[in-house]
N, C-alpha and C. Protein backbone atom coordinates (compact mmCIF):
# COMPACT_ATOMS: atom_id res chain seq x y z
N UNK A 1 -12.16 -8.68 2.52
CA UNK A 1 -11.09 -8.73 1.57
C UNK A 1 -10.84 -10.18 1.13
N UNK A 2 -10.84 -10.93 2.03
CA UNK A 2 -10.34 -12.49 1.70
C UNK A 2 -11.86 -12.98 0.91
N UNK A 3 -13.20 -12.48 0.94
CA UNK A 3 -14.01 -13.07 0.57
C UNK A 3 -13.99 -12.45 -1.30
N UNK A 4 -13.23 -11.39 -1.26
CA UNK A 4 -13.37 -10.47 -2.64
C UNK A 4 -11.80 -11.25 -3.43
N UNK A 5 -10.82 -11.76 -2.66
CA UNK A 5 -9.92 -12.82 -3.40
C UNK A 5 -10.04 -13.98 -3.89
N UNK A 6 -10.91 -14.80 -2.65
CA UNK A 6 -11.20 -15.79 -3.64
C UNK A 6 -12.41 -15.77 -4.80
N UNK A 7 -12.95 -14.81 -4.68
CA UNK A 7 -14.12 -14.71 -5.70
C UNK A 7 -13.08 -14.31 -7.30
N UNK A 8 -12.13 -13.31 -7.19
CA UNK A 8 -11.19 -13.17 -8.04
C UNK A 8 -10.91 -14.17 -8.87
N UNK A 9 -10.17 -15.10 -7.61
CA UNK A 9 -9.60 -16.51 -8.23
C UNK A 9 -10.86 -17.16 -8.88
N UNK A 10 -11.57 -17.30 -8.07
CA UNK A 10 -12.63 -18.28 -9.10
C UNK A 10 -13.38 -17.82 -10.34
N UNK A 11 -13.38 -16.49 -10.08
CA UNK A 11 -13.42 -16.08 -11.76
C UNK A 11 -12.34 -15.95 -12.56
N UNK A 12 -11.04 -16.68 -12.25
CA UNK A 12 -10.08 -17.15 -13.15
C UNK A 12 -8.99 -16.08 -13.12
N UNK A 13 -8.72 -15.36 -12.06
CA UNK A 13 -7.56 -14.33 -12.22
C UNK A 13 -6.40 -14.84 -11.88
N UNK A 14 -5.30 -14.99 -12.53
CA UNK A 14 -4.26 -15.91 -12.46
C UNK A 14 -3.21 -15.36 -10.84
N UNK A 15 -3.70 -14.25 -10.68
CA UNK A 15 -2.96 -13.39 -9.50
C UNK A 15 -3.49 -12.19 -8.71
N UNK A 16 -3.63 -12.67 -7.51
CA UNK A 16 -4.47 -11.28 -6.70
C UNK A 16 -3.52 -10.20 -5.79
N UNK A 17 -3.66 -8.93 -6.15
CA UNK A 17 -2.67 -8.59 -5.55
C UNK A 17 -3.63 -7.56 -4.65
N UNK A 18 -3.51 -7.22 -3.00
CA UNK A 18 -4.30 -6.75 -2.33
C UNK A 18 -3.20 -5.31 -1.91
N UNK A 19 -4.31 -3.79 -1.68
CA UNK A 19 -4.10 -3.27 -0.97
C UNK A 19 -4.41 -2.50 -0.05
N UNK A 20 -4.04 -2.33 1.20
CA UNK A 20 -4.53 -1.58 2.57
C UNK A 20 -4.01 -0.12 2.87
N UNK A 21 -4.59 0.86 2.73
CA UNK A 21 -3.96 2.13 3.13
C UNK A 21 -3.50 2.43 4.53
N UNK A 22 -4.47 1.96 5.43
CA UNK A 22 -3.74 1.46 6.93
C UNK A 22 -4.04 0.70 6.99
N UNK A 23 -3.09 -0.37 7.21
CA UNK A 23 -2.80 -1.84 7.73
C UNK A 23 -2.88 -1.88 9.31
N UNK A 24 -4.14 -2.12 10.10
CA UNK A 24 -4.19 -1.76 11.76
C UNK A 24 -4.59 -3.30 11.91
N UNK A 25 -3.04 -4.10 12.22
CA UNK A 25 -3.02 -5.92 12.40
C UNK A 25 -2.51 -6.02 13.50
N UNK A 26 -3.57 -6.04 14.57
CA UNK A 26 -3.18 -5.85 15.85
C UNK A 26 -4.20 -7.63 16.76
N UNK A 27 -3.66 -7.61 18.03
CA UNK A 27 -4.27 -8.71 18.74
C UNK A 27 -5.41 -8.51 18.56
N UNK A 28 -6.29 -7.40 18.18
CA UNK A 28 -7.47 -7.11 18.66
C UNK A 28 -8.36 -7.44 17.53
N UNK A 29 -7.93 -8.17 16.47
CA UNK A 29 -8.42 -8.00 15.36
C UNK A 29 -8.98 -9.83 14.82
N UNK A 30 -9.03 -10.13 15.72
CA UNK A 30 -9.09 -11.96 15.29
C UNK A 30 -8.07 -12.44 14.28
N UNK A 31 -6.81 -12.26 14.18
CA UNK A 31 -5.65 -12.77 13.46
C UNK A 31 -6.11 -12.52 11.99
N UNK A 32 -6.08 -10.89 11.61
CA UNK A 32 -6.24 -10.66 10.30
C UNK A 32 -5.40 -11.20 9.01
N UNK A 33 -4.27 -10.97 10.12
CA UNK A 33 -3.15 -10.74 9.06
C UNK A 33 -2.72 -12.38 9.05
N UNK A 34 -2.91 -13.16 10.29
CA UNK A 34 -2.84 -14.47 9.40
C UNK A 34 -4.00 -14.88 8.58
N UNK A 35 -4.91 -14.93 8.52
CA UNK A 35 -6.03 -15.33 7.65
C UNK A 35 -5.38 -14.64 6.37
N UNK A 36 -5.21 -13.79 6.07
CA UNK A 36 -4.92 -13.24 5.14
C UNK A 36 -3.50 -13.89 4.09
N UNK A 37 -2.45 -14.36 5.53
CA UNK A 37 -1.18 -14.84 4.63
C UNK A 37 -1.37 -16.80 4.52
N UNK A 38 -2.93 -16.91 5.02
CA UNK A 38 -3.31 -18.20 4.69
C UNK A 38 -4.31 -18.55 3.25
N UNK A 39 -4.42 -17.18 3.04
CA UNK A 39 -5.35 -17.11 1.63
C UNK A 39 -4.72 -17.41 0.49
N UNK A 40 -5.34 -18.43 0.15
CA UNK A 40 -3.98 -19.58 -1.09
C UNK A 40 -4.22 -18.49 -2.35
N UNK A 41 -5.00 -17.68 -2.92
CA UNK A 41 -5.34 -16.41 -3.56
C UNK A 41 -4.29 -15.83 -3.77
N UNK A 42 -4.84 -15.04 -2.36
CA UNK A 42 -3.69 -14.04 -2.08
C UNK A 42 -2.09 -14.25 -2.57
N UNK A 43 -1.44 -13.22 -3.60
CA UNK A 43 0.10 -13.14 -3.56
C UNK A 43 0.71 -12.55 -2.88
N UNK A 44 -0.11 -11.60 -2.07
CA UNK A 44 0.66 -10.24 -1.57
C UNK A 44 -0.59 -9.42 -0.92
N UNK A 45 -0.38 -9.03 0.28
CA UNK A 45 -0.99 -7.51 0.47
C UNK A 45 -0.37 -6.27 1.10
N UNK A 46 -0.17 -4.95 0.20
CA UNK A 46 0.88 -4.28 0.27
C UNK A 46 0.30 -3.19 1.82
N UNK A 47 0.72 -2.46 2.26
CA UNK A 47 -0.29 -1.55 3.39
C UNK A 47 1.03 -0.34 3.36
N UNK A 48 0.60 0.30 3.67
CA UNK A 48 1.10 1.84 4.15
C UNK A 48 1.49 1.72 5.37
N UNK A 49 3.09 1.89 5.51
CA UNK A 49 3.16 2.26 6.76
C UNK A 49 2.73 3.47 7.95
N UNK A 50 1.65 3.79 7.36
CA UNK A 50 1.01 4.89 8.28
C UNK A 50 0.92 4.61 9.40
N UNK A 51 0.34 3.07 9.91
CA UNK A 51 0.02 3.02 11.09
C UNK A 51 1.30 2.36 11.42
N UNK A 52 1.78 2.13 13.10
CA UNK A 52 2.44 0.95 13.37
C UNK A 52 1.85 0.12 13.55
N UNK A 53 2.38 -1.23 13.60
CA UNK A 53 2.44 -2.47 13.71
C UNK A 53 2.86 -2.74 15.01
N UNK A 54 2.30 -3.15 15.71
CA UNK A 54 3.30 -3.45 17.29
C UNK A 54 3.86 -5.44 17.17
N UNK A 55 3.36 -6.23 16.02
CA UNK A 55 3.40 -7.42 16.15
C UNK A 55 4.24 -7.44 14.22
N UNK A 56 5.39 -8.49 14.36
CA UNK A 56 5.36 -8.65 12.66
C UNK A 56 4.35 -9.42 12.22
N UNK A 57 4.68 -8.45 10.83
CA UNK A 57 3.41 -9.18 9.83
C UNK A 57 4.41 -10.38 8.85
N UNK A 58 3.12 -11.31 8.69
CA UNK A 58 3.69 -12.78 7.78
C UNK A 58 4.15 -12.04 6.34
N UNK A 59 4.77 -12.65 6.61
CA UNK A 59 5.40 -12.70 4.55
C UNK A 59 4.87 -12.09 3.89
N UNK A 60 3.16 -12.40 3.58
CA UNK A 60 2.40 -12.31 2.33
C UNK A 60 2.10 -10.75 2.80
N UNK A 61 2.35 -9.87 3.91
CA UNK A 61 2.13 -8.71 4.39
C UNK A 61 3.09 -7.92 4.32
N UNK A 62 3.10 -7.07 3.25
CA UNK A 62 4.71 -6.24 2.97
C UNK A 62 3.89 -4.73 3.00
N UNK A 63 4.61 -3.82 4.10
CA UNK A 63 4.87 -2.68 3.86
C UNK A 63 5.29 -1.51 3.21
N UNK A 64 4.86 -0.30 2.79
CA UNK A 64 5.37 0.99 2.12
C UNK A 64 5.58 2.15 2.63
N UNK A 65 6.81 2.16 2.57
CA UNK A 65 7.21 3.74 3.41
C UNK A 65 6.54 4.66 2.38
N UNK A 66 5.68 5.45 3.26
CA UNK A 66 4.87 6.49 2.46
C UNK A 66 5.78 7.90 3.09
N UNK A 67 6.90 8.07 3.81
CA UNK A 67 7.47 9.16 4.32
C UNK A 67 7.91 10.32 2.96
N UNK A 68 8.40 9.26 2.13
CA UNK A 68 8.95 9.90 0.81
C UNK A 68 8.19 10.74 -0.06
N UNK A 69 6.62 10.32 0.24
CA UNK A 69 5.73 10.90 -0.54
C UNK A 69 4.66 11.95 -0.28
N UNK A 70 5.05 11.39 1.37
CA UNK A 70 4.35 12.80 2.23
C UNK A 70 5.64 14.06 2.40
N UNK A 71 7.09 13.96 2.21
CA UNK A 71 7.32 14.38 2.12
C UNK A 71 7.46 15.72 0.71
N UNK A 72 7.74 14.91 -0.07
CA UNK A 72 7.08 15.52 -1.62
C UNK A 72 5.69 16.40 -1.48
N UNK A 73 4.85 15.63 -1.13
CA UNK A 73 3.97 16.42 -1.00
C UNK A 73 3.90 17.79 -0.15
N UNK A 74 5.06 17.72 1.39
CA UNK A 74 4.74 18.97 1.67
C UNK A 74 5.69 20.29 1.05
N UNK A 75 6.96 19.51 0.53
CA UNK A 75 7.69 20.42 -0.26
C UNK A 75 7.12 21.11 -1.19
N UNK A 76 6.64 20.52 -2.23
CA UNK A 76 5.41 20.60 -2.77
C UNK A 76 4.44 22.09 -2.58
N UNK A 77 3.83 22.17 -1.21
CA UNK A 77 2.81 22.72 -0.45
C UNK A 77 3.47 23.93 -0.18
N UNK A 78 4.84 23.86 0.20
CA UNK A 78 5.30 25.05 0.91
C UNK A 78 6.16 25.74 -0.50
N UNK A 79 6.62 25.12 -1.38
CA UNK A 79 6.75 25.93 -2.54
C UNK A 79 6.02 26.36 -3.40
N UNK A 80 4.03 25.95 -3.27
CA UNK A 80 3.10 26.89 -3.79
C UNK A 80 3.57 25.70 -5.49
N UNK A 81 4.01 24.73 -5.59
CA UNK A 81 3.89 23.46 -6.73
C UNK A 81 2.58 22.77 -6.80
N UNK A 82 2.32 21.99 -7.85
CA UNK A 82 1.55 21.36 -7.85
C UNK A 82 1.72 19.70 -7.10
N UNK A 83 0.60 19.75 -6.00
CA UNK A 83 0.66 18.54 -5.49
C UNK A 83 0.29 17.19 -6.62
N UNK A 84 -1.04 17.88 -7.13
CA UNK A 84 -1.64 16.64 -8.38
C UNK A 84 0.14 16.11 -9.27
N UNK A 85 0.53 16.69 -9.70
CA UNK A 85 1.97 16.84 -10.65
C UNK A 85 2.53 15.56 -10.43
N UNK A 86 2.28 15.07 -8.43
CA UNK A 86 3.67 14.10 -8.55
C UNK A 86 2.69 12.65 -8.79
N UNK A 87 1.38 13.09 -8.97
CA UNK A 87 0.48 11.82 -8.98
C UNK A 87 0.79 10.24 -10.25
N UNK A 88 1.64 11.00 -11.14
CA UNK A 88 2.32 10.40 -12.49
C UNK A 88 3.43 9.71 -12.23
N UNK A 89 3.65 8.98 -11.45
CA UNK A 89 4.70 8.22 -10.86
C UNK A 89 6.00 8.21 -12.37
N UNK A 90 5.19 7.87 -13.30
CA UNK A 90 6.14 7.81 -14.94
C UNK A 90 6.90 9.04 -15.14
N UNK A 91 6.68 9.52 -14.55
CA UNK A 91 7.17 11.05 -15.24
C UNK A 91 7.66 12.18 -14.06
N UNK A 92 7.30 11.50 -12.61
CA UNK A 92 8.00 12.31 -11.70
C UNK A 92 8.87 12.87 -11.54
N UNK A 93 9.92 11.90 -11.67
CA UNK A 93 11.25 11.91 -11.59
C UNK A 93 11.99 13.23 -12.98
N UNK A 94 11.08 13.45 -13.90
CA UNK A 94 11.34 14.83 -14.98
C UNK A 94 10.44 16.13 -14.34
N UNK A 95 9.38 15.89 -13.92
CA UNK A 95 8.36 17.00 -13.45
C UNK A 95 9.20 17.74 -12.28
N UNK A 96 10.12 17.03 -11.34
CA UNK A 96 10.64 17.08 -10.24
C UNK A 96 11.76 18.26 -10.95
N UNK A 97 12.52 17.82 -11.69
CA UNK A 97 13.58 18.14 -12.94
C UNK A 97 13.74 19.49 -13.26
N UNK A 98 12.66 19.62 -13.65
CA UNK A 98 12.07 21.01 -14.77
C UNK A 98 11.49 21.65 -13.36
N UNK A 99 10.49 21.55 -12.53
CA UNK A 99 10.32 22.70 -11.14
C UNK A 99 11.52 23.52 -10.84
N UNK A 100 12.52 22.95 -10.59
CA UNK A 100 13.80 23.56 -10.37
C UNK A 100 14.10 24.44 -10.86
């Protein structure tokens, strides 16, 4: 990842924004997550809180509660709705609306 940011930057991207679906930044990992909030590139890398974290992550390492969306999704599942539907983040919040 850090080798695919600065290549970004040096092909002139004014801002890199990174993301991890599980973020697993643990001792065991040779200090990912600092290398990562040392990458002068890097603005941000967002991760899913799917996994825990047993250590905080630096600054440049911000989390997303995905509970909200797995929840949707199983409401979703058990009312026989369309899961694809809530994939439109723009327009959720009406799709949600009109199901009702």
């Amino acid at each position: 990842m850090i080798r695919s940011i600065n290549q970004l930057k040096a092909s002139g991207a004014s801002t890199v924004y990174a993301w991890a679906t599980h973020g697993v930044f643990n001792a065991q990992n040779d200090g990912a997550s600092e290398k990562l909030q040392n990458t002068e590139g890097l603005e941000f890398c967002l991760i899913s809180n799917s996994v825990h974290s047993p250590t905080p992550l630096p600054p440049k390492m911000r989390k997303l509660n995905v509970a909200p969306l797995l929840a949707e999704a199983i409401a979703r599942s058990l009312y026989n709705k369309s899961i694809t539907g809530m994939l439109n983040l723009d327009t959720m919040g009406e799709k949600i609306k009109e199901e009702k």
